[in-house]
Protein backbone atom coordinates (compact mmCIF):
# COMPACT_ATOMS: atom_id res chain seq x y z
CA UNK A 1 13.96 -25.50 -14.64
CA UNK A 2 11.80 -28.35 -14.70
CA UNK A 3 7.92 -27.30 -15.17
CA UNK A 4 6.16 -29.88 -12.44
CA UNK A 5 8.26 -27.92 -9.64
CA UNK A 6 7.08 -24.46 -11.50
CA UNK A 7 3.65 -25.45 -11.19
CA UNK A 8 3.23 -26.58 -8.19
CA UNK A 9 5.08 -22.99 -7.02
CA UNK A 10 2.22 -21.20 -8.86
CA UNK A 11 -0.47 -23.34 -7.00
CA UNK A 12 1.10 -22.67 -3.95
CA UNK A 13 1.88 -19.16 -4.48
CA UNK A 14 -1.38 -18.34 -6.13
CA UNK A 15 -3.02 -15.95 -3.17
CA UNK A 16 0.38 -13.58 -3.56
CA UNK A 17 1.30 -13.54 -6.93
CA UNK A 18 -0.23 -15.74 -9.55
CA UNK A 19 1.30 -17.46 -12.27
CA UNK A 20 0.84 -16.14 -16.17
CA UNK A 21 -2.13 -14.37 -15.00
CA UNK A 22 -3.24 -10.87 -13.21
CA UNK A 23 -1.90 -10.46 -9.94
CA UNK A 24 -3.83 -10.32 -6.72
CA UNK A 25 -6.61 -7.86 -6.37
CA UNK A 26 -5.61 -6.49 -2.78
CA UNK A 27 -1.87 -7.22 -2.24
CA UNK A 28 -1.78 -4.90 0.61
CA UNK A 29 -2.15 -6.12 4.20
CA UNK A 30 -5.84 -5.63 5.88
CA UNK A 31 -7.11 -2.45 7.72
CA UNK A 32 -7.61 -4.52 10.77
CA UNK A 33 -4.27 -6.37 10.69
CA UNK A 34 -1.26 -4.14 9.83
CA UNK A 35 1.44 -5.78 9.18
CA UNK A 36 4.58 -2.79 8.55
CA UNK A 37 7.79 -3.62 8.97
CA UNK A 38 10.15 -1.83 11.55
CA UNK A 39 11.53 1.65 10.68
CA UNK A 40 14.67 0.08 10.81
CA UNK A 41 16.48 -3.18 11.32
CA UNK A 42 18.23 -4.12 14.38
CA UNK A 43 21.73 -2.69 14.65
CA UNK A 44 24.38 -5.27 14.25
CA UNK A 45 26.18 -6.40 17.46
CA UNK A 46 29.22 -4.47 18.28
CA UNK A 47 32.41 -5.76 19.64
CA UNK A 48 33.04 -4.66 22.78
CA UNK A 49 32.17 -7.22 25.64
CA UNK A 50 28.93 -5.83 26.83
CA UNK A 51 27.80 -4.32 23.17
CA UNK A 52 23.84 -3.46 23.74
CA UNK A 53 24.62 -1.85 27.26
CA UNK A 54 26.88 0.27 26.10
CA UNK A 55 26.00 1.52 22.84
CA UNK A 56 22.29 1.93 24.47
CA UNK A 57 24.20 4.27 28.09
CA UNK A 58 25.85 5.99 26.11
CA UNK A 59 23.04 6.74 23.25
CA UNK A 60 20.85 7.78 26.72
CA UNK A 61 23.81 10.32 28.05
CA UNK A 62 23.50 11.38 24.17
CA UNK A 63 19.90 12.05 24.44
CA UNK A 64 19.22 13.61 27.75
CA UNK A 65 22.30 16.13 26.39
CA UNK A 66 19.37 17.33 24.15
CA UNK A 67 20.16 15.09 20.64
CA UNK A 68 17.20 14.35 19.48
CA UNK A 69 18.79 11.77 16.62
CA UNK A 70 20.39 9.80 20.10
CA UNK A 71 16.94 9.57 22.04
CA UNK A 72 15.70 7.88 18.50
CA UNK A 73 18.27 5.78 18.45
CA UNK A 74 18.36 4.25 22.06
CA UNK A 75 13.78 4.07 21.56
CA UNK A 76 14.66 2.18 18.17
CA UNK A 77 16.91 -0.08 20.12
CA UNK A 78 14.46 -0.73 23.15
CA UNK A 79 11.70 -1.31 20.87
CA UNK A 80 13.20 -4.24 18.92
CA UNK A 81 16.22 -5.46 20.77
CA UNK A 82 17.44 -8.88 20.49
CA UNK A 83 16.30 -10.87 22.22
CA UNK A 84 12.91 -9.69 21.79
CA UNK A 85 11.25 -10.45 25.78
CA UNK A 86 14.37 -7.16 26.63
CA UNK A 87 11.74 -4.98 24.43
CA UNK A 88 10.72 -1.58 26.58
CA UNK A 89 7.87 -0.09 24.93
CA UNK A 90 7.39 2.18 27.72
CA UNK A 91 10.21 3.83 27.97
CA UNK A 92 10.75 4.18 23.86
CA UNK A 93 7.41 5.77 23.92
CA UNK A 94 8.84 8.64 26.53
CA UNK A 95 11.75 8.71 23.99
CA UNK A 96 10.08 9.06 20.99
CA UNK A 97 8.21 11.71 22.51
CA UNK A 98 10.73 13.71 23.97
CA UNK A 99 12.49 13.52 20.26
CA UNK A 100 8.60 14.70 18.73
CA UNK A 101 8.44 17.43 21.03
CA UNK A 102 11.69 18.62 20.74
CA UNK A 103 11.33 18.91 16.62
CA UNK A 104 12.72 15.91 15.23
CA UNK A 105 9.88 15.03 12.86
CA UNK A 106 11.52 10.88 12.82
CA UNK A 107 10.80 11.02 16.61
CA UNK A 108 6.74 11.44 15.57
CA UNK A 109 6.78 9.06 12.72
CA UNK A 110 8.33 6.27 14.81
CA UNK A 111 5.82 7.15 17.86
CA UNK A 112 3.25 6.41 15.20
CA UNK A 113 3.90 3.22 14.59
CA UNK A 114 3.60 2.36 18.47
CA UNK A 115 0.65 3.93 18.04
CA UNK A 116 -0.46 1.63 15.16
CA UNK A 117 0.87 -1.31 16.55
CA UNK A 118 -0.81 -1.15 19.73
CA UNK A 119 2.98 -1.74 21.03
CA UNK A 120 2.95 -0.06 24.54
CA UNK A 121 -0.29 1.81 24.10
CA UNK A 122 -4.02 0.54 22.84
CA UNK A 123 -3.88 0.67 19.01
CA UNK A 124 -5.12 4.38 18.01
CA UNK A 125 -5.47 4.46 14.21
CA UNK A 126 -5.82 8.30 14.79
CA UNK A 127 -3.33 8.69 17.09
CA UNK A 128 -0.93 6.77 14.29
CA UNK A 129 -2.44 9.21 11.74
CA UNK A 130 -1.48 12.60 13.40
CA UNK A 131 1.93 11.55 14.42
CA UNK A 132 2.60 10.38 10.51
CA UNK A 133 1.01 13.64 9.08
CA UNK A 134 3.37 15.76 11.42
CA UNK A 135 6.53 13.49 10.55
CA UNK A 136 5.69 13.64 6.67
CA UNK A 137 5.12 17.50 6.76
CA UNK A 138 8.47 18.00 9.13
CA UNK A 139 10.31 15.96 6.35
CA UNK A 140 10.62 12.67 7.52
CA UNK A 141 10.43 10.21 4.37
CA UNK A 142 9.63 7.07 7.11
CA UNK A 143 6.53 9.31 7.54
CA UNK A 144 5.13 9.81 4.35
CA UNK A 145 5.33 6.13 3.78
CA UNK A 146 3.98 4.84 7.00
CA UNK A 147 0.65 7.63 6.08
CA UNK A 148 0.84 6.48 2.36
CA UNK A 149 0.79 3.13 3.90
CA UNK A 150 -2.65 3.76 6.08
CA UNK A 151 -3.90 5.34 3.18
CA UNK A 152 -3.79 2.31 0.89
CA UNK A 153 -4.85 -0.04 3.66
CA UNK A 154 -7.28 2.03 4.87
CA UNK A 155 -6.23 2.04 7.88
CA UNK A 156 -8.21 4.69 10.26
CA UNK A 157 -9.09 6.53 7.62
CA UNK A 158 -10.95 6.55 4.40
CA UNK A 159 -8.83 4.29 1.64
CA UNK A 160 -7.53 6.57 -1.20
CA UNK A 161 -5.81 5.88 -3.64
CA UNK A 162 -4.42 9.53 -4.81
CA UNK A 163 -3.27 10.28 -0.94
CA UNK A 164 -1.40 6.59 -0.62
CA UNK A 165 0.33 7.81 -4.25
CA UNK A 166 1.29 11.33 -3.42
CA UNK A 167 2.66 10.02 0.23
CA UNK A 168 4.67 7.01 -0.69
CA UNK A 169 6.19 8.77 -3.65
CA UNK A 170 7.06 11.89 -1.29
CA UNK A 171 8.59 8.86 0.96
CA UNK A 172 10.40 6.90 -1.98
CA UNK A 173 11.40 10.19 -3.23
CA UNK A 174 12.89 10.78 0.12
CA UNK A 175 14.79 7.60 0.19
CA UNK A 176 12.55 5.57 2.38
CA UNK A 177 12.49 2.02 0.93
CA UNK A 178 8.53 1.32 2.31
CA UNK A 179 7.45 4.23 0.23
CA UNK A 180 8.82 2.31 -2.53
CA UNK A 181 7.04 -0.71 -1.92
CA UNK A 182 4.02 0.87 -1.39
CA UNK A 183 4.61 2.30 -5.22
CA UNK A 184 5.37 -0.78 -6.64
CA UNK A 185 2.07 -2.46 -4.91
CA UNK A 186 0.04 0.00 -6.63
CA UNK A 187 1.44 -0.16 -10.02
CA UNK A 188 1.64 -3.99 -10.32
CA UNK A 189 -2.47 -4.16 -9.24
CA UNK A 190 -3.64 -0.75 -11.24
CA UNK A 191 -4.93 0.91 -7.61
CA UNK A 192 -5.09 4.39 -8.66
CA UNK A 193 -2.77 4.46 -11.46
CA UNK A 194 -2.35 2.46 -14.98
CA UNK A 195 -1.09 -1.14 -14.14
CA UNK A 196 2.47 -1.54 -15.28
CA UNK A 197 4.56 -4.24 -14.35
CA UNK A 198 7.89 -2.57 -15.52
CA UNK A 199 7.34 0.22 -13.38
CA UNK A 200 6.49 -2.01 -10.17
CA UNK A 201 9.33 -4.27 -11.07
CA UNK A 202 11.80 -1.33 -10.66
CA UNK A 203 10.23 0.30 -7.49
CA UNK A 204 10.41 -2.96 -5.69
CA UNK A 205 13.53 -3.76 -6.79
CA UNK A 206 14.63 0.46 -5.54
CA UNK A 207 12.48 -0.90 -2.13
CA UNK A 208 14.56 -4.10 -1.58
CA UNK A 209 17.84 -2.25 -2.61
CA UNK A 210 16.82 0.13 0.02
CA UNK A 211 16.70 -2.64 2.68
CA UNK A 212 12.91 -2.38 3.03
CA UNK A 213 11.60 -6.24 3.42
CA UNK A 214 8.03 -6.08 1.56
CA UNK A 215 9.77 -4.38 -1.38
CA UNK A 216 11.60 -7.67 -1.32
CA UNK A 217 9.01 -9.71 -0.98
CA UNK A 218 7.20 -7.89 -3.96
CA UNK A 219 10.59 -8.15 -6.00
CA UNK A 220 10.03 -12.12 -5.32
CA UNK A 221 6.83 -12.90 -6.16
CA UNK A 222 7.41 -10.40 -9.29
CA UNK A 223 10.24 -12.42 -10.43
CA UNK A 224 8.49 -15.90 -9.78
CA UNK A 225 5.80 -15.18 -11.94
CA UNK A 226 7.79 -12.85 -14.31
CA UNK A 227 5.86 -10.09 -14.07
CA UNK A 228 7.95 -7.35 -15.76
CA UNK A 229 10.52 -9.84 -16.88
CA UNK A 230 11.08 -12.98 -17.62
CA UNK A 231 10.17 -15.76 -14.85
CA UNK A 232 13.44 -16.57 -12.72
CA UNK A 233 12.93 -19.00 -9.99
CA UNK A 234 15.85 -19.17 -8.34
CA UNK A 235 16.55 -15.36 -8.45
CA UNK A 236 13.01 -14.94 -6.89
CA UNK A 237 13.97 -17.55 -4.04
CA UNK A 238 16.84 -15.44 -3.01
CA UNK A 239 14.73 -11.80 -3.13
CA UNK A 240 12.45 -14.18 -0.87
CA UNK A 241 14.70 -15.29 1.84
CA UNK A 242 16.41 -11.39 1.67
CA UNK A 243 12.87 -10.33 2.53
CA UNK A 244 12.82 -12.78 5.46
CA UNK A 245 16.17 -11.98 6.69
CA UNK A 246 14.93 -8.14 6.93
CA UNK A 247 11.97 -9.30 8.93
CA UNK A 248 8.75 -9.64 5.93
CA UNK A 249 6.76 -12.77 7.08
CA UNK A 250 5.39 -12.74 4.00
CA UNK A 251 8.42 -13.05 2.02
CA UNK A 252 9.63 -16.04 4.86
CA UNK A 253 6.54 -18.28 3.54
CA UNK A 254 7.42 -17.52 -0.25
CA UNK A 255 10.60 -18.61 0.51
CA UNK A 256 9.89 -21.91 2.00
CA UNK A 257 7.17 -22.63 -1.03
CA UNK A 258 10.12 -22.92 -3.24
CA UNK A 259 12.19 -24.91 -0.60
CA UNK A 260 9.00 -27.40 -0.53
CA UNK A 261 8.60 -27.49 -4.38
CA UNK A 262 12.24 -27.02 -5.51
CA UNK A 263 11.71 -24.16 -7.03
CA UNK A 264 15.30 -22.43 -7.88
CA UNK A 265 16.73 -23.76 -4.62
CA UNK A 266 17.17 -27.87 -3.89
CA UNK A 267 13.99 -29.08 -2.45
CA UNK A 268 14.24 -29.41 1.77
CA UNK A 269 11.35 -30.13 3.56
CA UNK A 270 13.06 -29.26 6.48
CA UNK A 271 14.38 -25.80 4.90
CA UNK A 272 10.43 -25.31 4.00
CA UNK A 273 9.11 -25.81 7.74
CA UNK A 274 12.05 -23.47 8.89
CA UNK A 275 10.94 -20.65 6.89
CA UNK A 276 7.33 -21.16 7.41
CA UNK A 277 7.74 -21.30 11.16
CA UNK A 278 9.41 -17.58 10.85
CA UNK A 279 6.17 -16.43 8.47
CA UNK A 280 3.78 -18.49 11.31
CA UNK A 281 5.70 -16.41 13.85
CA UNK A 282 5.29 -13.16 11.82
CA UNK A 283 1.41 -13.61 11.71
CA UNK A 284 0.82 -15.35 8.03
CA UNK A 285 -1.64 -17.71 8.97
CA UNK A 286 -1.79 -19.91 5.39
CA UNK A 287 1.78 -20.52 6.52
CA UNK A 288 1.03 -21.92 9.97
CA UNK A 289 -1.60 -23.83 8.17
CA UNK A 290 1.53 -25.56 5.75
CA UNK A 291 3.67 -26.23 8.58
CA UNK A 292 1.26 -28.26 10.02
CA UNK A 293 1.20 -30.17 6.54
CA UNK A 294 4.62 -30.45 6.96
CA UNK A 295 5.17 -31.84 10.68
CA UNK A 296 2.40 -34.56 10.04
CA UNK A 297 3.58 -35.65 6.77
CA UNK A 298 6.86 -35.95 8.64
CA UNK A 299 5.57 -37.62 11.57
CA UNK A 300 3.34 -39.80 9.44
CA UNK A 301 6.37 -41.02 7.27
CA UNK A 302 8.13 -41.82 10.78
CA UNK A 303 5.65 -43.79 11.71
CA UNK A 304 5.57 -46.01 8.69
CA UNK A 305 9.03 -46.22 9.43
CA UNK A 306 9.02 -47.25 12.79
CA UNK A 307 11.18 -44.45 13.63
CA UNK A 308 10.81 -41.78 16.39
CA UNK A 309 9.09 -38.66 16.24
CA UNK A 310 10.88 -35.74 14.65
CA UNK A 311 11.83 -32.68 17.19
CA UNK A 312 9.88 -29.57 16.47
């Protein structure tokens, strides 16, 4: 790999990852903007000729039988269907709270993140807090790692360190990828515990195996700026664009810095505004702010060219 492209991926990547040198101080996400992935990704389409419908009457004939799993299911569904303007917060709240009430401790971890979101309801850090607590002592792993994940942001409650360990690792533990990623955060920048790079390296890489999108994201930068191994550019472009395709804005706008500088992947402009447009759209401002770079580079080179404007 040539070194201009590798250094101009450093410059570009240097507020997430750094290159040669100590990783960010704060890698996770500000109190006052979480930004969490969803509990689960959107169920793949199904073949019948009216899939969604279906799959979402006949998880609702499941639920009001009593399973608490189905009404989970069907509020999972209506909270991040596709396209997203069918979203029902409303009624996924009801089912999330029938499913809390009626014992299944997932039901209260996933009404905390509407909670936390402000996604239906006015954001209630407290609200969020409770409902993780309860899922995390019922045994849900999603809610250990959503409260280890308040605890490190500091997120309606006091930041600490110790809690954010013992949570996520109860969640990792547990098999929840988040958890995970919340681990490997705090080992690669020493919050709480000894900084070691191996050990984040392998709890990000058990987080993105796990189908958790920031664990990828973490994985990528890692592996740009071989932290815990040796620098791979193009292996860390394709943890990247895995994080984006699970839904990690974050991971979206790493991706399209390599696209932009060529780093592991063929330089594309075009591939570069793609992927920051998705990170733009996921709330990473610094990529909004590159995709505007982009566009009037474009539109100046048109110009110059006596060409027509390109199509957003």
């Amino acid at each position: 790999m040539a070194r201009a492209p590798m250094a101009m991926l450093c410059g570009l990547l240097l507020f997430a990852a750094g290159c040669g040198g100590e990783p960010p101080a704060r890698a996770p996400e500000p109190a006052n903007a979480p930004a969490l992935p969803p509990a689960q990704p959107p169920p793949p389409p199904e073949a019948s000729a009216e899939p969604v419908p279906a799959a979402n009457a006949e998880l609702r004939g499941q639920c009001e039988a009593g399973k608490n799993e189905a009404c989970v299911s069907l509020a999972d569904r209506l909270r991040d269907p596709e396209p997203p303007a069918a979203a029902d917060h409303t009624t996924a709240i009801e089912l999330y709270e029938r499913a809390c009430e009626g014992g299944l401790a997932l039901g209260c971890a996933q009404l905390g993140l509407m909670y936390q979101d402000g996604l239906g309801v006015a954001v209630d850090p407290e609200r969020a807090r409770d409902l993780y607590m309860r899922g995390c002592e019922g045994g849900a792993a999603r809610g250990c790692s959503r409260l280890g994940s308040i605890y490190l942001a500091g997120f309606g409650v006091a930041r600490s360190f110790e809690q954010a360990h013992a949570r996520s690792e109860a969640g990792c533990e547990g098999g929840d990828g988040l958890g995970c990623a919340n681990l490997a955060l705090m080992y690669r920048n020493g919050d709480g515990v000894k900084r070691d790079p191996a050990r984040a390296l392998e709890l990000a890489r058990k987080s993105c195996d796990a189908r958790e999108g920031r664990g990828c994201t973490v994985l990528g930068e890692m592996t740009a700026a071989g932290e815990g191994a040796t620098a791979n550019p193009t292996l860390a472009a394709l943890h990247n664009e895995k994080a984006c395709e699970l839904g990690d804005g974050r991971g979206c706008g790493n991706a399209g810095v390599a696209y932009q500088v060529g780093a592991g992947v063929a330089q594309s402009p075009e591939r570069a505004a793609q992927l920051y447009g998705k990170a733009c759209g996921a709330g990473e401002q610094r990529y909004c702010d590159l995709l505007k770079r982009i566009e009037y580079k474009a539109l100046r080179t048109a110009e110059s060219l006596g060409l027509p404007p390109p199509k957003r």
